[in-house]
PDB file of N, CA and C in Angstrom:
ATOM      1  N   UNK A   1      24.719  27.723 -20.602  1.00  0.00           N
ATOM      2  CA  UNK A   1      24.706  26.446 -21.282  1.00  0.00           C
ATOM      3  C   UNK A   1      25.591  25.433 -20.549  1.00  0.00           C
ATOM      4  N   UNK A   2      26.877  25.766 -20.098  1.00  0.00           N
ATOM      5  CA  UNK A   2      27.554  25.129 -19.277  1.00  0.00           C
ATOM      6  C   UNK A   2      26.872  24.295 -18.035  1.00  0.00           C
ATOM      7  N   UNK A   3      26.478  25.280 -17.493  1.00  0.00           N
ATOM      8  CA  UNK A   3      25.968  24.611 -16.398  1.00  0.00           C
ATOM      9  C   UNK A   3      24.650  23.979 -16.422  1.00  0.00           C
ATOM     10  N   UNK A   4      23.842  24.261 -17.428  1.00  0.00           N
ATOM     11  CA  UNK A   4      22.590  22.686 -18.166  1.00  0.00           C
ATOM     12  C   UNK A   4      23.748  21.323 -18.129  1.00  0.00           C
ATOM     13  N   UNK A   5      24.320  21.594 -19.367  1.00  0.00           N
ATOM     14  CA  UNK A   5      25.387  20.187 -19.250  1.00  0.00           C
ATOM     15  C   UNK A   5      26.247  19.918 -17.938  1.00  0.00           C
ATOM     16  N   UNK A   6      26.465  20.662 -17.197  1.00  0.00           N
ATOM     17  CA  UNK A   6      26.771  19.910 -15.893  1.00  0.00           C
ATOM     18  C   UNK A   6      26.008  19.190 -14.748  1.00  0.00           C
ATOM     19  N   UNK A   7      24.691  20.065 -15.086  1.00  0.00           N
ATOM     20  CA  UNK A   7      23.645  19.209 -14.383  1.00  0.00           C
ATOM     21  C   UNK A   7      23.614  17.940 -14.811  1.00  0.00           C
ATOM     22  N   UNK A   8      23.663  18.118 -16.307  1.00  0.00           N
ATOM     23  CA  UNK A   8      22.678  16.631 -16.937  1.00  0.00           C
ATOM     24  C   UNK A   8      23.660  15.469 -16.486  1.00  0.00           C
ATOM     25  N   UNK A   9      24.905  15.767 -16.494  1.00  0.00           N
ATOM     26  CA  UNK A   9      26.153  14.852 -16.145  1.00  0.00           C
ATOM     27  C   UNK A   9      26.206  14.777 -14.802  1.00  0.00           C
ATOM     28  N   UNK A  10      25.692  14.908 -14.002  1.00  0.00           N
ATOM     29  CA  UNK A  10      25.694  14.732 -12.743  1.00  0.00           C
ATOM     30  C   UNK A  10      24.705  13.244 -12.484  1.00  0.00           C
ATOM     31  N   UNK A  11      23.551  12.486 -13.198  1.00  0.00           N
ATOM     32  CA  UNK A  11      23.169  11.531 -13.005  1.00  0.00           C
ATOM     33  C   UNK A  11      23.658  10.753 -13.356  1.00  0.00           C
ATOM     34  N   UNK A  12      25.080  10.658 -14.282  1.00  0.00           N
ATOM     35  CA  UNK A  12      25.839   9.399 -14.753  1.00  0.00           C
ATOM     36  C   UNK A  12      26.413   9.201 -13.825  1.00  0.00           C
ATOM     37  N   UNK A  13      27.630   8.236 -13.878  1.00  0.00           N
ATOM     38  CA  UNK A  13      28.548   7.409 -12.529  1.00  0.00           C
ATOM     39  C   UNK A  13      29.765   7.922 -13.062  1.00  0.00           C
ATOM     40  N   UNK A  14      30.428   8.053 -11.783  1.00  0.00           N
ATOM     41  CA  UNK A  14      32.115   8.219 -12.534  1.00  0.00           C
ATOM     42  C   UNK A  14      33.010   7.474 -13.313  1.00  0.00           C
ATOM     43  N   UNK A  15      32.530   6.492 -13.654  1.00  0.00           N
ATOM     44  CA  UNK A  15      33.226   5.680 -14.846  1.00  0.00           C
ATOM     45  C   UNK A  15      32.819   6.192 -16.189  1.00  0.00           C
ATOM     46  N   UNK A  16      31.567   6.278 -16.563  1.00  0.00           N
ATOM     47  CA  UNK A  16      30.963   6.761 -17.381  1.00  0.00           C
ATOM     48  C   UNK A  16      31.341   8.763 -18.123  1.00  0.00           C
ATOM     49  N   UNK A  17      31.349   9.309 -16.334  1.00  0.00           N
ATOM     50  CA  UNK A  17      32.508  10.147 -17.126  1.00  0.00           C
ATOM     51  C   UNK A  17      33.995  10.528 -17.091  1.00  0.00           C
ATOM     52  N   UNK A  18      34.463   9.002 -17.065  1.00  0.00           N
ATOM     53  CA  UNK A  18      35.764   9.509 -17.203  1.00  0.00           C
ATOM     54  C   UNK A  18      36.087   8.611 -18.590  1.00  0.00           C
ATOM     55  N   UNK A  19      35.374   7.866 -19.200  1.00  0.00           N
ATOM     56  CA  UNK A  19      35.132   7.235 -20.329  1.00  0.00           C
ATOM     57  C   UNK A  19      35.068   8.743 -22.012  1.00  0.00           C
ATOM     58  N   UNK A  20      34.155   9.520 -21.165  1.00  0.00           N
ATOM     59  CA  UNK A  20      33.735  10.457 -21.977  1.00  0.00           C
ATOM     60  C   UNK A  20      34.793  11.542 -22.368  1.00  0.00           C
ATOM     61  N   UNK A  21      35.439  11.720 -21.037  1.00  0.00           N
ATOM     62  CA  UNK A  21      36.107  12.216 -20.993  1.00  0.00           C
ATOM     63  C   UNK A  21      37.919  11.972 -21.790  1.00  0.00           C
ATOM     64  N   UNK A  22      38.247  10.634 -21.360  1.00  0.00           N
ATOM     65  CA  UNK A  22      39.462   9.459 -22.347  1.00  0.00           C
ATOM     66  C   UNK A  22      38.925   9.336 -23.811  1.00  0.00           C
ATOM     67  N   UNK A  23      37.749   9.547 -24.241  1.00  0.00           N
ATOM     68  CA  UNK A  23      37.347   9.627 -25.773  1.00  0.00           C
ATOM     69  C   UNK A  23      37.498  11.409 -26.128  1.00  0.00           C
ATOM     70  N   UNK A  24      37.751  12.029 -25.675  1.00  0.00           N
ATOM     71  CA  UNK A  24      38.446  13.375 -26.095  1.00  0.00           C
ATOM     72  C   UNK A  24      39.677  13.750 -25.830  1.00  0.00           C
ATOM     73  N   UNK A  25      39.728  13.047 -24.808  1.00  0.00           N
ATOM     74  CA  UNK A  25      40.969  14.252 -24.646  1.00  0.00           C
ATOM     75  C   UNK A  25      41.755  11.863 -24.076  1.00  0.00           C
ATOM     76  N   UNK A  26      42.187  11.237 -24.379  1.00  0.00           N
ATOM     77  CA  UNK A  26      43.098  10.213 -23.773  1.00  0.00           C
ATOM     78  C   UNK A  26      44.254  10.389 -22.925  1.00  0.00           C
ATOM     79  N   UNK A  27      44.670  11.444 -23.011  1.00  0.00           N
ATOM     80  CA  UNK A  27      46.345  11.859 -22.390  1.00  0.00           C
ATOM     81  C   UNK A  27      46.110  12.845 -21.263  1.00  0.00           C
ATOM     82  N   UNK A  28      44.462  13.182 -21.476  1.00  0.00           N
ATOM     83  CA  UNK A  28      44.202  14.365 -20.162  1.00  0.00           C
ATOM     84  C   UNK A  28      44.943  15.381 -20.170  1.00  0.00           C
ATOM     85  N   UNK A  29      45.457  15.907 -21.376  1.00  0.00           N
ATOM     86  CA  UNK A  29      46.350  17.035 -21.454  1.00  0.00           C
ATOM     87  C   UNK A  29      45.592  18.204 -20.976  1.00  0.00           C
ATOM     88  N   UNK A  30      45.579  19.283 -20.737  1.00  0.00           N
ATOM     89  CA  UNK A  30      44.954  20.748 -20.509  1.00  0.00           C
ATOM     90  C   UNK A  30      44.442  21.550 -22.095  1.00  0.00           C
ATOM     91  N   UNK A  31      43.100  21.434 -22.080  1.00  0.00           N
ATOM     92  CA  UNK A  31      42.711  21.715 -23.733  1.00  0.00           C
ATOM     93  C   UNK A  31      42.500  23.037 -23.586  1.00  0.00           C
ATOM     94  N   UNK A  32      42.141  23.897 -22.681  1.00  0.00           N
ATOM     95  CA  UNK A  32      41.616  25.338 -22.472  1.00  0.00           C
ATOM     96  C   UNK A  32      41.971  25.891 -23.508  1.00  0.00           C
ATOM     97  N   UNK A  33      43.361  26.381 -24.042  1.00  0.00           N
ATOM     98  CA  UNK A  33      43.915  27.027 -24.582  1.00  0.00           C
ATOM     99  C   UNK A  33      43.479  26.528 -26.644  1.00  0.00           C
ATOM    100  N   UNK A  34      43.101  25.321 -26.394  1.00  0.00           N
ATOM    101  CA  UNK A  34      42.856  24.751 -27.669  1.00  0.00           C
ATOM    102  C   UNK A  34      41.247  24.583 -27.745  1.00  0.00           C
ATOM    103  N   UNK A  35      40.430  25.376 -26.845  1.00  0.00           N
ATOM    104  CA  UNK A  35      38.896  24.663 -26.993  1.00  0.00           C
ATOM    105  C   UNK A  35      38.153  24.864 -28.204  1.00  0.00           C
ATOM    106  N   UNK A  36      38.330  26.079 -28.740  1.00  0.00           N
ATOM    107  CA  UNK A  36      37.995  26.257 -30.075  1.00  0.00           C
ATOM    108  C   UNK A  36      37.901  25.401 -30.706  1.00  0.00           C
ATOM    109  N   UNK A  37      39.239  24.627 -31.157  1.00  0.00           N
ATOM    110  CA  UNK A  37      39.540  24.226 -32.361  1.00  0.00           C
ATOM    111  C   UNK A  37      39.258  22.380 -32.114  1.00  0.00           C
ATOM    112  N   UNK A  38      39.222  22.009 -31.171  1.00  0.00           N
ATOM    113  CA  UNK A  38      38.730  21.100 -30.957  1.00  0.00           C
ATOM    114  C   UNK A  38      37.155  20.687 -31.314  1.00  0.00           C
ATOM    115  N   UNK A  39      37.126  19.337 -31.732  1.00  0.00           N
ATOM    116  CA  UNK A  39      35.823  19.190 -32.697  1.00  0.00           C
ATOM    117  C   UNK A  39      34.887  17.769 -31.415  1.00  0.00           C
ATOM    118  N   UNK A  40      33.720  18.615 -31.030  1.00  0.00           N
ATOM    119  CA  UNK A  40      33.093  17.976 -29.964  1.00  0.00           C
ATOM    120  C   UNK A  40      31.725  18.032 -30.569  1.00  0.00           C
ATOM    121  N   UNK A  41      31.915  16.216 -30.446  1.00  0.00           N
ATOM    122  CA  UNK A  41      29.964  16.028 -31.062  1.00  0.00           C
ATOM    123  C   UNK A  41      29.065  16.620 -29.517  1.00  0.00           C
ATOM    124  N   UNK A  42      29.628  16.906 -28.489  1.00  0.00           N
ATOM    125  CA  UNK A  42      28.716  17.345 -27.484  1.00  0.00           C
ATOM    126  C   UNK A  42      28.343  18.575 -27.350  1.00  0.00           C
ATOM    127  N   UNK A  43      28.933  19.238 -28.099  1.00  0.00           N
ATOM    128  CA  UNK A  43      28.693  20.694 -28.235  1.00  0.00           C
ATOM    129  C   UNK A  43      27.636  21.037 -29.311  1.00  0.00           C
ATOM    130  N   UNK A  44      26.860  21.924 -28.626  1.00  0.00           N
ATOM    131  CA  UNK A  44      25.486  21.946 -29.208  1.00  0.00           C
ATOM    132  C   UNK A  44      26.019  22.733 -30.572  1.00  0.00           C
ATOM    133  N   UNK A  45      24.712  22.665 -31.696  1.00  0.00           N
ATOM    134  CA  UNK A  45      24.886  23.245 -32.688  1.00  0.00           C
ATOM    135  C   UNK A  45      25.013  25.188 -32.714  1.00  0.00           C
ATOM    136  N   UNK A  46      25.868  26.181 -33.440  1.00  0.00           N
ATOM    137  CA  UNK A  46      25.839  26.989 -33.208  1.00  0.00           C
ATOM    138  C   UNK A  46      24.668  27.945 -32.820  1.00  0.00           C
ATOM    139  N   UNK A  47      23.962  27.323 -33.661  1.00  0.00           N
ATOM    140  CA  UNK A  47      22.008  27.834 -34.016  1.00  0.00           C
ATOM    141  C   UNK A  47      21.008  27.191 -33.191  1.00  0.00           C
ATOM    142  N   UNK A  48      21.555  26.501 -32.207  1.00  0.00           N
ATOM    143  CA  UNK A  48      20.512  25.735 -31.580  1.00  0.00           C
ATOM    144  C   UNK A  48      20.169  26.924 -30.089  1.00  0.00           C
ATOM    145  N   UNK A  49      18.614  27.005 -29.765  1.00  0.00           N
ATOM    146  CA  UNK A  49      18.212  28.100 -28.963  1.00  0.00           C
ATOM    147  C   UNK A  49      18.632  27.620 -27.662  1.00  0.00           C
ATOM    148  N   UNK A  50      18.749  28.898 -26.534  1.00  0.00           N
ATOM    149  CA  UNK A  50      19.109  28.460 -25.482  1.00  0.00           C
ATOM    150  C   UNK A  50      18.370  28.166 -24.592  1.00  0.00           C
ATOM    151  N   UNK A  51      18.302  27.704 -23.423  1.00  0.00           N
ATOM    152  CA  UNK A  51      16.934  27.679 -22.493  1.00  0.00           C
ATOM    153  C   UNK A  51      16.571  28.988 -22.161  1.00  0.00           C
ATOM    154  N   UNK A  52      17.477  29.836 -21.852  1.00  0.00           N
ATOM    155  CA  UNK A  52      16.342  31.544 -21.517  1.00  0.00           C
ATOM    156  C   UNK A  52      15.836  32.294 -23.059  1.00  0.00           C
ATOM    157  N   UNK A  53      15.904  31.294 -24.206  1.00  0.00           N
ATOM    158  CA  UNK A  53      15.027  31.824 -25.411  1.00  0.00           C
ATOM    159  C   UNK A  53      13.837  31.369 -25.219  1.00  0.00           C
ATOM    160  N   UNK A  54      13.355  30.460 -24.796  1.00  0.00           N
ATOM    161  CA  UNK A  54      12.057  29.811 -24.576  1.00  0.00           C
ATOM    162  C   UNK A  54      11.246  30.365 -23.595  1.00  0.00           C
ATOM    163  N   UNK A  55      11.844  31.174 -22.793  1.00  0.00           N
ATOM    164  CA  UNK A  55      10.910  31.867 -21.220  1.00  0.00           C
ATOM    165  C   UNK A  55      10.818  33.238 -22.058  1.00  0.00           C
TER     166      UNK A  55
END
């Protein structure tokens, strides 16, 4: 799944994602340790199928 969304972000411009990026995280702190609990409208729904469910 990761790497679908890195593709798809690869046709925007780098302003665009570093915009996306300052609307989550502003201080650019290191979230790894917190990704869980962090609440991201970009993150697909738990139930939503993956692309190798469809093949």
């Amino acid at each position: 799944m990761a790497i679908q969304r890195e593709k798809s972000l690869k046709r925007y411009l780098r302003e665009w994602k570093i915009k996306l990026v300052e609307e989550l995280n502003p201080t650019w702190i290191d979230l790894y340790e917190r990704i869980d609990e962090i609440e991201n409208v970009y993150r697909p729904h738990p139930n939503t199928r993956e692309w190798s469910d469809y093949n």
